[in-house]
Every structure is written in C-alpha cells, then in structure tokens.
C-alpha atoms as a PDB file:
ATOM      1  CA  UNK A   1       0.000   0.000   0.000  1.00  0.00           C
ATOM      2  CA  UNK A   2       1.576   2.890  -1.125  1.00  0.00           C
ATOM      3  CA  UNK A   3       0.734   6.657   0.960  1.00  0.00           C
ATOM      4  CA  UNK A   4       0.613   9.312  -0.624  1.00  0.00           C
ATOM      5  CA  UNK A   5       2.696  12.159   0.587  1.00  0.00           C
ATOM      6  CA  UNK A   6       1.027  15.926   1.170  1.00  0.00           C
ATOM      7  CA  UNK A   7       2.877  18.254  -1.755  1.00  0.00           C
ATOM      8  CA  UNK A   8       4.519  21.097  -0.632  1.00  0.00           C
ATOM      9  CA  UNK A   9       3.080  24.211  -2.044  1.00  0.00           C
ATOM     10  CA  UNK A  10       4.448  26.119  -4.610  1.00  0.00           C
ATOM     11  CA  UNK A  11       6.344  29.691  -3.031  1.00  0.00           C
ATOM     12  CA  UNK A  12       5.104  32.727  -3.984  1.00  0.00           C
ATOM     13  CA  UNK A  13       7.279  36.059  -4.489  1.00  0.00           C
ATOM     14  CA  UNK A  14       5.832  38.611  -2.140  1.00  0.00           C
ATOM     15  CA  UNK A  15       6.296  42.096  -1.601  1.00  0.00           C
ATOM     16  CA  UNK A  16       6.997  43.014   1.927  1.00  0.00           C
ATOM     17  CA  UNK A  17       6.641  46.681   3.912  1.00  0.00           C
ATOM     18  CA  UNK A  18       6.521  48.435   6.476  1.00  0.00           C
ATOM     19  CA  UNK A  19       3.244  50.799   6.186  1.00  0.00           C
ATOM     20  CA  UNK A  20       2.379  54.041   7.410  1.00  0.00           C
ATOM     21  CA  UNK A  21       0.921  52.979  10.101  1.00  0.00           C
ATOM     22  CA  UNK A  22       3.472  50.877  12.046  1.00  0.00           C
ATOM     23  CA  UNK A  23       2.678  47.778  10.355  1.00  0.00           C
ATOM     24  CA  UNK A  24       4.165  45.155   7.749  1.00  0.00           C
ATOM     25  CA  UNK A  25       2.120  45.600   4.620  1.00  0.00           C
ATOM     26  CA  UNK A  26       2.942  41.810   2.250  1.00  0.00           C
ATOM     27  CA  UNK A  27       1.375  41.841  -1.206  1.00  0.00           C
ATOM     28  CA  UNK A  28       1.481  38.883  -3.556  1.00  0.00           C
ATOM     29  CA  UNK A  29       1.378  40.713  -7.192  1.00  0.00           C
ATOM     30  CA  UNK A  30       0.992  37.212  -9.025  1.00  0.00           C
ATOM     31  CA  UNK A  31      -2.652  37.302  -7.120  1.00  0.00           C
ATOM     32  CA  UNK A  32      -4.021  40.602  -7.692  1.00  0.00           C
ATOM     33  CA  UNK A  33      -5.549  42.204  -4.393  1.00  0.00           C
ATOM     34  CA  UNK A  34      -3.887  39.735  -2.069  1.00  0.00           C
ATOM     35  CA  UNK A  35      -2.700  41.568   0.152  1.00  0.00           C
ATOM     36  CA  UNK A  36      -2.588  41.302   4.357  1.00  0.00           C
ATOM     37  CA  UNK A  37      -0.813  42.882   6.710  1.00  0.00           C
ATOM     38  CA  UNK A  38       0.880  42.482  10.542  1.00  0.00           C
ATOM     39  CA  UNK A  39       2.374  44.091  13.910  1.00  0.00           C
ATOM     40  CA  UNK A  40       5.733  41.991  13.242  1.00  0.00           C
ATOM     41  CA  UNK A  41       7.138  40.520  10.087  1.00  0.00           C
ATOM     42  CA  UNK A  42       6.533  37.062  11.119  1.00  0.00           C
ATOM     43  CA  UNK A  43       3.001  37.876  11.714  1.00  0.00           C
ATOM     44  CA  UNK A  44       2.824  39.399   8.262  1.00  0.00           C
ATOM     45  CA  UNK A  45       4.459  36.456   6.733  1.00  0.00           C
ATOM     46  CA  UNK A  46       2.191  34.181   8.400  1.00  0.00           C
ATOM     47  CA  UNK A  47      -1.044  36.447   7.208  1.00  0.00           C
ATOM     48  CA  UNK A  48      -0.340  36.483   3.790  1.00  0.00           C
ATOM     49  CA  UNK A  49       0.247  32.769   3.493  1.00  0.00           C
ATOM     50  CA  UNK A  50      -2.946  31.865   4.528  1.00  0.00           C
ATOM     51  CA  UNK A  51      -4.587  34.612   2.481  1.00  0.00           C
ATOM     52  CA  UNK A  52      -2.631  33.012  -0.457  1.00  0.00           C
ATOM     53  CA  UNK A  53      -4.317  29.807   0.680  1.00  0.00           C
ATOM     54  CA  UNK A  54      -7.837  31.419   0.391  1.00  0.00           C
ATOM     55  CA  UNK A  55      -7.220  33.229  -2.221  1.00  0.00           C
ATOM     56  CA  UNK A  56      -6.373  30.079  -4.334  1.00  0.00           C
ATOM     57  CA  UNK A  57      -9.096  28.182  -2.989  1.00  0.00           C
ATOM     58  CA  UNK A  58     -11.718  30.171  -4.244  1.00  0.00           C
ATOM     59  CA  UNK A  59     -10.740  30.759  -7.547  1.00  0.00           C
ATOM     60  CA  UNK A  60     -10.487  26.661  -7.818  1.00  0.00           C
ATOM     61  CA  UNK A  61     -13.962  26.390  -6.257  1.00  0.00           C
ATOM     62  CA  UNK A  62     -15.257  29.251  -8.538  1.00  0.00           C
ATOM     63  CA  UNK A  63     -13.258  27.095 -11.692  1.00  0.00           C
ATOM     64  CA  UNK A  64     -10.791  30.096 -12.609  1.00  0.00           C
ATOM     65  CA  UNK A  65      -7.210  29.352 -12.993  1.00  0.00           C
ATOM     66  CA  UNK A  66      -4.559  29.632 -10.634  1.00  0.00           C
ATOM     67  CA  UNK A  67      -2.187  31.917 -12.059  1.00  0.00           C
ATOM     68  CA  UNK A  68       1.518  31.399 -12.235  1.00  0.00           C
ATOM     69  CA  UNK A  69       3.892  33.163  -9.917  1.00  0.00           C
ATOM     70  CA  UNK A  70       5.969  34.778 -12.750  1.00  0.00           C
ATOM     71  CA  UNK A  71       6.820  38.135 -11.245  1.00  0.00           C
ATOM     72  CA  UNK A  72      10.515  38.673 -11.507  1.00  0.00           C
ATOM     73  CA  UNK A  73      12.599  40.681  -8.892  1.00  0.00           C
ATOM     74  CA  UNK A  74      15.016  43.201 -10.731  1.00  0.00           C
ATOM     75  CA  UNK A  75      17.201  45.767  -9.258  1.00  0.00           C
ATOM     76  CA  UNK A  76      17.042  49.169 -10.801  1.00  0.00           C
END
C-alpha cells in the first residue's frame, strides 16, 4: 500500500513593507488584491500565506485558474 505524501506548495514572491501605520504591509502581485498585513514581520508572513491559501481556494472552487507566480525581482 503505497501513501501518498502531502505536496509542498508552490512559493510565492511577495512584496513586503513596512506601512504608514506601524505595520508590515505583504502583497502577492501574481494574485491581484492579495494583500494582508501584521504588527511583526513574522506575523505578516504568516497572514499572507494563509490569504494566499484562500485566495487560491476560491478561484479553484469558482473554476478560474490559478495563475503562475511569474513576477521577476530586478534591481534598478
């Protein structure tokens, strides 16, 4: 009997802030309009991966495609 293993989810580039209010601001521009925020980095971190969750769990129950994470990070 063979058990299937739980796959790791893909990472998604994120954009990460500190706001004007005090707070970490983390985007995700590969899903438009996720966005979250938190007191601490870690907290922000943690925020935005579950909103990533969510956010890709609706769009499969609502039949949309995921989109890809292509964003690439260049230094200007």
């Amino acid at each position: 009997m063979t058990v299937a293993k739980p796959q790791a989810k893909p990472k998604r580039k994120v954009l990460l802030y500190p706001g004007e209010d005090g707070y970490f601001v983390v985007e995700v521009p590969s899903l438009p309009g996720c966005i979250s925020q938190g007191k601490t980095r870690q907290e922000a971190v943690a925020n935005i991966c579950e909103a990533i969750t969510l956010y890709i769990e609706v769009l499969q129950d609502r039949g949309e495609p995921v989109p890809d994470d292509t964003v690439e990070i260049v230094l200007v």
